[in-house]
N, C-alpha and C. Protein backbone atom coordinates (compact mmCIF):
# COMPACT_ATOMS: atom_id res chain seq x y z
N UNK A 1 5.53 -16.06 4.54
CA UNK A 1 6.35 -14.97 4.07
C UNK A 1 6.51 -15.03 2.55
N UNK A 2 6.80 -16.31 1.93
CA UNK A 2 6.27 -16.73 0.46
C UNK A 2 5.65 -15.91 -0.29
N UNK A 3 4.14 -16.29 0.45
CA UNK A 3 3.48 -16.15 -0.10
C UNK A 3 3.14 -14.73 -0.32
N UNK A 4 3.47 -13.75 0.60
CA UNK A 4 3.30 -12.43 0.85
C UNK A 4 4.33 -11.52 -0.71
N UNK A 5 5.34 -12.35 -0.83
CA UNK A 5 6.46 -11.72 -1.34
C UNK A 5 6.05 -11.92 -3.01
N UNK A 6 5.59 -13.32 -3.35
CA UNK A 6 4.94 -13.96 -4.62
C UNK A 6 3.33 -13.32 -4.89
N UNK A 7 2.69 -12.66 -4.25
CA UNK A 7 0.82 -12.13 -4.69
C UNK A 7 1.05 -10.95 -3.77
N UNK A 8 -0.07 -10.81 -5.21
CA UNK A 8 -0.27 -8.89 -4.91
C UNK A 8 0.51 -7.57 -5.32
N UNK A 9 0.93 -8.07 -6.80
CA UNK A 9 1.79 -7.51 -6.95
C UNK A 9 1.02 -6.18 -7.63
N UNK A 10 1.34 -4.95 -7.53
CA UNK A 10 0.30 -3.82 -8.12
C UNK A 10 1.90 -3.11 -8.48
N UNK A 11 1.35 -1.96 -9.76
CA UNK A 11 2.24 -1.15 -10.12
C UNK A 11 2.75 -0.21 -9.77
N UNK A 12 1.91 -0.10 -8.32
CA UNK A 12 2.86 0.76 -6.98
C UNK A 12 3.99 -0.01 -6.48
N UNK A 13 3.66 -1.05 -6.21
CA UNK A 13 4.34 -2.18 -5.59
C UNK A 13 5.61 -2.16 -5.98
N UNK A 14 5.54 -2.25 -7.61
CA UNK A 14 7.02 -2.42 -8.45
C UNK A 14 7.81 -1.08 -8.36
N UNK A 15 6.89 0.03 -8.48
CA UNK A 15 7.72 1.62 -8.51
C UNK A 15 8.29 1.12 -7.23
N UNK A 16 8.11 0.84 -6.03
CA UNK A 16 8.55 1.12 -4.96
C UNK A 16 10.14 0.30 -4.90
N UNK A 17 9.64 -0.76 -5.49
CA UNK A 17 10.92 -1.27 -5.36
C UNK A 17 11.75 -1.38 -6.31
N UNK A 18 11.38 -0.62 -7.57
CA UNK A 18 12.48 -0.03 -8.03
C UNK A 18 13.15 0.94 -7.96
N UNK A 19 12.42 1.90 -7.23
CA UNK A 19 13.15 3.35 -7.00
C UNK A 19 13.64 3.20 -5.69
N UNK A 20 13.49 1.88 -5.09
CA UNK A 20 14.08 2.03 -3.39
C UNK A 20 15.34 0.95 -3.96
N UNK A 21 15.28 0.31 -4.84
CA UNK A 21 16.81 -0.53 -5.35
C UNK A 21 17.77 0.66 -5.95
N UNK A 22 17.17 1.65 -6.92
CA UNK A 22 17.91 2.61 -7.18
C UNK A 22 19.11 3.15 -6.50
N UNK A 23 17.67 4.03 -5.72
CA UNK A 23 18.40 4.73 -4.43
C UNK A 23 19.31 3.58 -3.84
N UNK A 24 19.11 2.40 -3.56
CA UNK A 24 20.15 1.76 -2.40
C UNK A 24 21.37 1.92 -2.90
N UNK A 25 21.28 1.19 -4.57
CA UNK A 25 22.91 1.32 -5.32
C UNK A 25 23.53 2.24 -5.26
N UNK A 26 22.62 3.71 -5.87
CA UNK A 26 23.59 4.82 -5.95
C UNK A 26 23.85 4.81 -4.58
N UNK A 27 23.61 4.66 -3.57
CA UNK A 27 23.89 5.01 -2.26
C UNK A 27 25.30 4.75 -2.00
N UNK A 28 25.53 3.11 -2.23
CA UNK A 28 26.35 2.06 -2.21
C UNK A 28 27.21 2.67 -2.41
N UNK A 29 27.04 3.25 -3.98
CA UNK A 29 28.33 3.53 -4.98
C UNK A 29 29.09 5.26 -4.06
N UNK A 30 28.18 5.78 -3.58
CA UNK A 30 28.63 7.20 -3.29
C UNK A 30 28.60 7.05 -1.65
N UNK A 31 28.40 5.79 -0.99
CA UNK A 31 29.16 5.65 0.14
C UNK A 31 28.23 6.47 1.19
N UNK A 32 26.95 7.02 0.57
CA UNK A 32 26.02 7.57 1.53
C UNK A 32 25.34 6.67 2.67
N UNK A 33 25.42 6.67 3.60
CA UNK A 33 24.93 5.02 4.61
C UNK A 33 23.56 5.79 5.03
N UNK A 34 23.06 6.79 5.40
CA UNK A 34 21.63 7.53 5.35
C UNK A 34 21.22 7.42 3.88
N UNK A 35 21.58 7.10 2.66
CA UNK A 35 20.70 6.96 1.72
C UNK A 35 20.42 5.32 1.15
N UNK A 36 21.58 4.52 2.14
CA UNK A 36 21.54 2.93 2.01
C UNK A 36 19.99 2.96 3.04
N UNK A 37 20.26 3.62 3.99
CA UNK A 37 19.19 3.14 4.73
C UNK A 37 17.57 4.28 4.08
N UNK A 38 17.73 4.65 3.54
CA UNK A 38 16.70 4.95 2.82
C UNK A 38 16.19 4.38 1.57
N UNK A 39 16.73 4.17 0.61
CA UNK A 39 16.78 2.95 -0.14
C UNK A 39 16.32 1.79 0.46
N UNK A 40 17.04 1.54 0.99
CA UNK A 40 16.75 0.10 1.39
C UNK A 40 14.70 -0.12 2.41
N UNK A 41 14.36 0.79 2.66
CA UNK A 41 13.28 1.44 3.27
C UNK A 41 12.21 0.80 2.45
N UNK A 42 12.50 1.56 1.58
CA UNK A 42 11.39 1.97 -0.04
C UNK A 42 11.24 0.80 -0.60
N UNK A 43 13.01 -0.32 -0.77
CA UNK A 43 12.90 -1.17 -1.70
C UNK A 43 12.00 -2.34 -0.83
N UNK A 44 12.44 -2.65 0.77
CA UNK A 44 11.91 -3.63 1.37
C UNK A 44 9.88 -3.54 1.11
N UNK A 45 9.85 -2.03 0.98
CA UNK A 45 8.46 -1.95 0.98
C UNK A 45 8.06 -2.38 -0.33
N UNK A 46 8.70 -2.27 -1.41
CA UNK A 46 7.83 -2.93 -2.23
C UNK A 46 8.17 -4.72 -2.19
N UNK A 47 9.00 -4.89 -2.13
CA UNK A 47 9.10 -6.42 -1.94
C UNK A 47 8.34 -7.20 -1.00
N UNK A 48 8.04 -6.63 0.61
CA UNK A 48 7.09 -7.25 1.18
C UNK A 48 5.58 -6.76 0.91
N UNK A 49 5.42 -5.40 0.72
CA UNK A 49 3.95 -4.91 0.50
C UNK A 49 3.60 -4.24 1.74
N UNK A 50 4.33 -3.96 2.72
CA UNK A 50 3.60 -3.25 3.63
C UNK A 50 3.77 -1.65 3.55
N UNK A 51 2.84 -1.07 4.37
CA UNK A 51 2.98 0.44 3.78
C UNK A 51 1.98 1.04 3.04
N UNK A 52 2.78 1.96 2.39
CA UNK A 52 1.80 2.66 1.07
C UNK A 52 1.65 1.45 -0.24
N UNK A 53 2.94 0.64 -0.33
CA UNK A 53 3.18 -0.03 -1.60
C UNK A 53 2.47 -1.50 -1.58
N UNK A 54 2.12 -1.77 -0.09
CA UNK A 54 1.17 -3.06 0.03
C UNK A 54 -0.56 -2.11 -0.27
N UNK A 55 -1.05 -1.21 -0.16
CA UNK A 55 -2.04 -0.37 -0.67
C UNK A 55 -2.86 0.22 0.49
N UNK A 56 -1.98 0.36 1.88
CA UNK A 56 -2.75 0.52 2.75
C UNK A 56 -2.54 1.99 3.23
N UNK A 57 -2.66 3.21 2.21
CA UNK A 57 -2.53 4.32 2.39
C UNK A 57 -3.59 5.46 1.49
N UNK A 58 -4.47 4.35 0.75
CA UNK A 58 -5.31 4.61 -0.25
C UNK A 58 -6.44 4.79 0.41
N UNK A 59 -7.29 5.98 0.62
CA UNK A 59 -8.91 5.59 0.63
C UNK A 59 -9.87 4.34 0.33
N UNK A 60 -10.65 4.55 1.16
CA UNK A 60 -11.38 2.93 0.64
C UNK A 60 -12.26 3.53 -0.43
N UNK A 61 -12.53 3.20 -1.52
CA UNK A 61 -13.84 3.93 -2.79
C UNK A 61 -15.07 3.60 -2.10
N UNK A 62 -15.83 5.14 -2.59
CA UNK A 62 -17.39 4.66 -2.09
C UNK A 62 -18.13 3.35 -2.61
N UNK A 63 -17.81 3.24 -3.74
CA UNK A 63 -18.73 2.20 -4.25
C UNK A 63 -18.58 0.78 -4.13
N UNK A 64 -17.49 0.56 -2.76
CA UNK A 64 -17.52 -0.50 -2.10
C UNK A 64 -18.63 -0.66 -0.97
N UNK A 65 -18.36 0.53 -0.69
CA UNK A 65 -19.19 0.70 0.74
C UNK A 65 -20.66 0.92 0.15
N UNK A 66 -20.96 1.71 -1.01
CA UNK A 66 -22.36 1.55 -1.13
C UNK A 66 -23.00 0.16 -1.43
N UNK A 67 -22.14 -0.88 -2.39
CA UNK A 67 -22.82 -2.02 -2.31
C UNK A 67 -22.53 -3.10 -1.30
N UNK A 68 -21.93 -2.72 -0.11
CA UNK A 68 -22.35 -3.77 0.75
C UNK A 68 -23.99 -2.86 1.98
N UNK A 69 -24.06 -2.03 0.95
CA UNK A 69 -25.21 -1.81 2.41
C UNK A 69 -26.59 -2.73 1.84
N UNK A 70 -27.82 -3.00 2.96
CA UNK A 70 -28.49 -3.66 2.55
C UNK A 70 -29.96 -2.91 2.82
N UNK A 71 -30.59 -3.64 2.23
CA UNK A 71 -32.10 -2.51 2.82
C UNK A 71 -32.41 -2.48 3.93
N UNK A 72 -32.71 -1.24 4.17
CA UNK A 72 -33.54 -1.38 5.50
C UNK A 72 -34.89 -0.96 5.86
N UNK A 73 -35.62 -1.17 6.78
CA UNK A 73 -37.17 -1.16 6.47
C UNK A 73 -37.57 0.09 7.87
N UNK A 74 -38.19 0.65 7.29
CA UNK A 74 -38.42 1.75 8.15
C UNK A 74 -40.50 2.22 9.04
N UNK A 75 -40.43 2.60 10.14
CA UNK A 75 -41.75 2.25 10.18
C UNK A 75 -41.83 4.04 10.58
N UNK A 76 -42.88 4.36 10.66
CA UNK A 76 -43.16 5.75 10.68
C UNK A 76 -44.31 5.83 11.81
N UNK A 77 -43.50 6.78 12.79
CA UNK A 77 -44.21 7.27 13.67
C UNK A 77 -44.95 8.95 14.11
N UNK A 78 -45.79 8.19 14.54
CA UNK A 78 -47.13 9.40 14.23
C UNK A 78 -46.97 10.07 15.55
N UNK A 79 -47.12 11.64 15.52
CA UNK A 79 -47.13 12.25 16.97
C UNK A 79 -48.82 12.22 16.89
N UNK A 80 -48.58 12.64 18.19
CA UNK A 80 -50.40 12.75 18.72
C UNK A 80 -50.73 14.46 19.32
């Protein structure tokens, strides 16, 4: 759990959990308990990483996928 909370930190990561600490306080302060629990949502997500703010809401880029492909060898067949 450490380790999850200490790596991987991206600059989604931090928006998330600063605008989900935001929201929790003002919540706090104005006694909203649907915006504690919304806040608190956003902020847990950036602190653990799961979600959008751990990066798992992003497309994968092609040019991952193009360099793991490998050659392939092709033989050609003749009709009769």
């Amino acid at each position: 759990m450490m380790n999850r909370i200490l790596t991987g930190w991206t600059i989604t990561r931090v928006f998330y959990l600063l605008i989900g600490s935001v929201i929790f306080v003002q919540a706090i302060l104005q006694k909203e308990w649907l915006g504690i629990a919304f806040g608190g949502y956003f902020a847990s997500m950036g602190l653990f990483g799961f979600g959008c703010a751990g990066g798992n809401c992003y497309p994968v880029s092609r040019k991952t996928e193009e360099s793991e492909t490998t050659a392939l060898d092709f033989e050609e067949i003749k009709k009769q």
